[in-house]
C-alpha atoms as a PDB file:
ATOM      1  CA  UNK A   1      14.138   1.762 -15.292  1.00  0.00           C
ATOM      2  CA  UNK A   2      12.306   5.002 -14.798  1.00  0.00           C
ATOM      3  CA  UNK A   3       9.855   3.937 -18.114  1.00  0.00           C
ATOM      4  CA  UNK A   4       9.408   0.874 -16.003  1.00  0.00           C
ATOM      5  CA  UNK A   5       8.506   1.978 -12.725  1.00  0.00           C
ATOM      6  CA  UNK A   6       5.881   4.623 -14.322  1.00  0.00           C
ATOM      7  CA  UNK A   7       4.566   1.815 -16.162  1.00  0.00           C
ATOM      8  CA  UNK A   8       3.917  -0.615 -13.285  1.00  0.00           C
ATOM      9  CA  UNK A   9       2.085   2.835 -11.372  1.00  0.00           C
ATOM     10  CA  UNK A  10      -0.174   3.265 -14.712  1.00  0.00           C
ATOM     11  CA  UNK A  11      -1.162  -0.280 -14.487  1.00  0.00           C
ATOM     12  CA  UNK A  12      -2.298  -0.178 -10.778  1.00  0.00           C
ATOM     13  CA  UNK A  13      -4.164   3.054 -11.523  1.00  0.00           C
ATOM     14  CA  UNK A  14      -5.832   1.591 -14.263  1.00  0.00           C
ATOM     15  CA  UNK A  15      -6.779  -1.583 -12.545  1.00  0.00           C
ATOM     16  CA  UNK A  16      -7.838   0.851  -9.456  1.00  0.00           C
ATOM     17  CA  UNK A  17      -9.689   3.087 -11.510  1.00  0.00           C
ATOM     18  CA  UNK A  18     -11.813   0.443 -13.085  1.00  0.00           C
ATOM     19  CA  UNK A  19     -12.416  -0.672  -9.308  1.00  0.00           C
ATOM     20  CA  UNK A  20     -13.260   2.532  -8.342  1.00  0.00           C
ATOM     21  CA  UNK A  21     -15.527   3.260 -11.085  1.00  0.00           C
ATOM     22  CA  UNK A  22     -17.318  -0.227 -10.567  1.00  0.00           C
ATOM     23  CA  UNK A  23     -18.013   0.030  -7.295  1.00  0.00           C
ATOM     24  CA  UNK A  24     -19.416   3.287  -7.592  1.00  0.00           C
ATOM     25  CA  UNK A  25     -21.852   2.708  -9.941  1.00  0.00           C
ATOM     26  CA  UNK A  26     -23.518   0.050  -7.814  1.00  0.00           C
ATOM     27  CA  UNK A  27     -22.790   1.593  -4.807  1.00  0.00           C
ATOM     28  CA  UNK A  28     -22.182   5.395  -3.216  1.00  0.00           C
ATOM     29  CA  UNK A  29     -18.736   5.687  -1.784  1.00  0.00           C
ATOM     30  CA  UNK A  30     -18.101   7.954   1.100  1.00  0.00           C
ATOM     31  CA  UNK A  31     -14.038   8.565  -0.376  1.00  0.00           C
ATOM     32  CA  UNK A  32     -12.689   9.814  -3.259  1.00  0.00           C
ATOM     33  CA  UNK A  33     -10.419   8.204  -6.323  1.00  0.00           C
ATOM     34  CA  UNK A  34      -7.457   9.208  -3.878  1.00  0.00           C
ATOM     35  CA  UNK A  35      -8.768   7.771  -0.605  1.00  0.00           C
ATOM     36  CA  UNK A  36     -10.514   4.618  -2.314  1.00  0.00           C
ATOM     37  CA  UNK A  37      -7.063   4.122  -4.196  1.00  0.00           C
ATOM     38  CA  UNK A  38      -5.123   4.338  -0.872  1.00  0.00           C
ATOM     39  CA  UNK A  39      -6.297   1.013   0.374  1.00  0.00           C
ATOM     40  CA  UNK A  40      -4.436  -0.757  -2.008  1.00  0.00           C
ATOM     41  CA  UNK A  41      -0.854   1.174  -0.802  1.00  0.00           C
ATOM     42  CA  UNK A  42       0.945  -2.293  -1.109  1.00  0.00           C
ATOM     43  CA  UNK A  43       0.396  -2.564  -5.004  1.00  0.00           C
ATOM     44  CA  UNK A  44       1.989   1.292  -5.385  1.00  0.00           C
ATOM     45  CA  UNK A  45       4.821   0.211  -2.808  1.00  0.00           C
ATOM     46  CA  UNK A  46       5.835  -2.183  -5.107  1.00  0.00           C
ATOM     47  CA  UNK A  47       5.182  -0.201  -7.965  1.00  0.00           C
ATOM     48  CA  UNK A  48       7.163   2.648  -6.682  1.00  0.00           C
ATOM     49  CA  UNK A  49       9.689   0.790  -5.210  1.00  0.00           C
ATOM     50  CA  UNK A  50       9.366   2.196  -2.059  1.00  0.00           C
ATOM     51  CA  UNK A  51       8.347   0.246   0.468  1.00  0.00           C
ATOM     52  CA  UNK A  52       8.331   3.356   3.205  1.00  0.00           C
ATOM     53  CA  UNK A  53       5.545   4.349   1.309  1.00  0.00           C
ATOM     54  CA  UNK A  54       2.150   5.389   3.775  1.00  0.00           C
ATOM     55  CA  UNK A  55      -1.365   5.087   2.799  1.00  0.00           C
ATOM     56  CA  UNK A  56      -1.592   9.209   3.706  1.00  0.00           C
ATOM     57  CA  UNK A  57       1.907   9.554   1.424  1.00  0.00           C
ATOM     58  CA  UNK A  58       0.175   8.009  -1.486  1.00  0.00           C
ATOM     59  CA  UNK A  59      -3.099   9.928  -0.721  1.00  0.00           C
ATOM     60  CA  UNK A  60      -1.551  12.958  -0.877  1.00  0.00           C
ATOM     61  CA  UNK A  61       0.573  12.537  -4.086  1.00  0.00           C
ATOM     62  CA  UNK A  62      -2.552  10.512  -6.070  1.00  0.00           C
ATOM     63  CA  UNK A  63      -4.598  13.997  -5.071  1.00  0.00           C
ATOM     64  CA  UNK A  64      -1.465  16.466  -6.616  1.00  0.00           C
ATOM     65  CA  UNK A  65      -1.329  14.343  -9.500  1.00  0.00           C
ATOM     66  CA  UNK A  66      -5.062  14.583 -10.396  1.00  0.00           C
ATOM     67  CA  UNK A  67      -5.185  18.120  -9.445  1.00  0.00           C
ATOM     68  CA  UNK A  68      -2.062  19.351 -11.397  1.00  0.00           C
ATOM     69  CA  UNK A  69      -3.667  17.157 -14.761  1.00  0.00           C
ATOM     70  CA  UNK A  70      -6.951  19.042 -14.300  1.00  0.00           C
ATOM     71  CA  UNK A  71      -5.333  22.333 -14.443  1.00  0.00           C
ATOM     72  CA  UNK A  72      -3.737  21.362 -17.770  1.00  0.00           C
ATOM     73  CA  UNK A  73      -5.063  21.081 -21.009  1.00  0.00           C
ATOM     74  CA  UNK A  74      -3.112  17.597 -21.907  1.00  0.00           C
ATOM     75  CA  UNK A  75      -3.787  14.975 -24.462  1.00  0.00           C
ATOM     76  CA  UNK A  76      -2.156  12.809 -22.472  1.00  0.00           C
ATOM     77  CA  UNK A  77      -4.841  10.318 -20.358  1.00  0.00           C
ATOM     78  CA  UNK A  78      -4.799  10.923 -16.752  1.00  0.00           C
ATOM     79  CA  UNK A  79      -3.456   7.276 -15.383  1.00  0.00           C
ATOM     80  CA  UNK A  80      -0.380   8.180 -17.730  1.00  0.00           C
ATOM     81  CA  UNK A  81       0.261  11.441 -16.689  1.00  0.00           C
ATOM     82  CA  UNK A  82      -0.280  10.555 -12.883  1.00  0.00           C
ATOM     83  CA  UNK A  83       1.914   8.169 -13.287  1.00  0.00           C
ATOM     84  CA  UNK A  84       5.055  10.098 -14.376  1.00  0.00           C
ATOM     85  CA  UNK A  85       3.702  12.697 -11.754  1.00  0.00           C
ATOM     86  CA  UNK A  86       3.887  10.094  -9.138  1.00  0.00           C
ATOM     87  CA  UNK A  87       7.371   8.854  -9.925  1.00  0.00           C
ATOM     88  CA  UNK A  88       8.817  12.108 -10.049  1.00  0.00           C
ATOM     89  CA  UNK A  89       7.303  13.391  -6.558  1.00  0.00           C
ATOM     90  CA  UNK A  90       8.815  10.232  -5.570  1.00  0.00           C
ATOM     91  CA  UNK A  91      12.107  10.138  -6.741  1.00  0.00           C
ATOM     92  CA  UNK A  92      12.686  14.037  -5.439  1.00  0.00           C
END
């Protein structure tokens, strides 16, 4: 189940980051990843299975997770390791 859940949160990263990354390149954006990402708090709701889920909740754990794969030298791609990131913040 766990495989699944970080699965579905990889997917809406991905299909956030390629939003994100559009838009930006057409347009200057006065948020970051985190904040631009937070607008669509519905998709991670149902991702995470947690509908309790606030947009300042998910701000705060997509910023930890990007932050914490910075600081480590990883192989692993950042949407993947976000992911797991975000499902264990949320499942503590």
């Amino acid at each position: 189940m766990e495989n699944t859940i970080k699965s579905d949160v990889r997917d809406v990263l991905e299909e956030i980051d390629i939003a994100y990354h559009g838009l930006v390149a057409y347009q200057p954006m006065n948020t970051d990843y985190a904040g631009f990402a937070s607008m669509a708090v519905a998709q991670f709701r149902d991702a995470l299975r947690d509908p309790e889920l606030t947009r300042e909740e998910l701000g705060k754990l997509l910023r930890k997770g990007i932050k914490k794969h910075r600081a480590r030298d990883t192989e692993v791609s950042w949407t993947k390791f976000v992911a797991s990131y975000m499902v264990k913040a949320a499942n503590a």
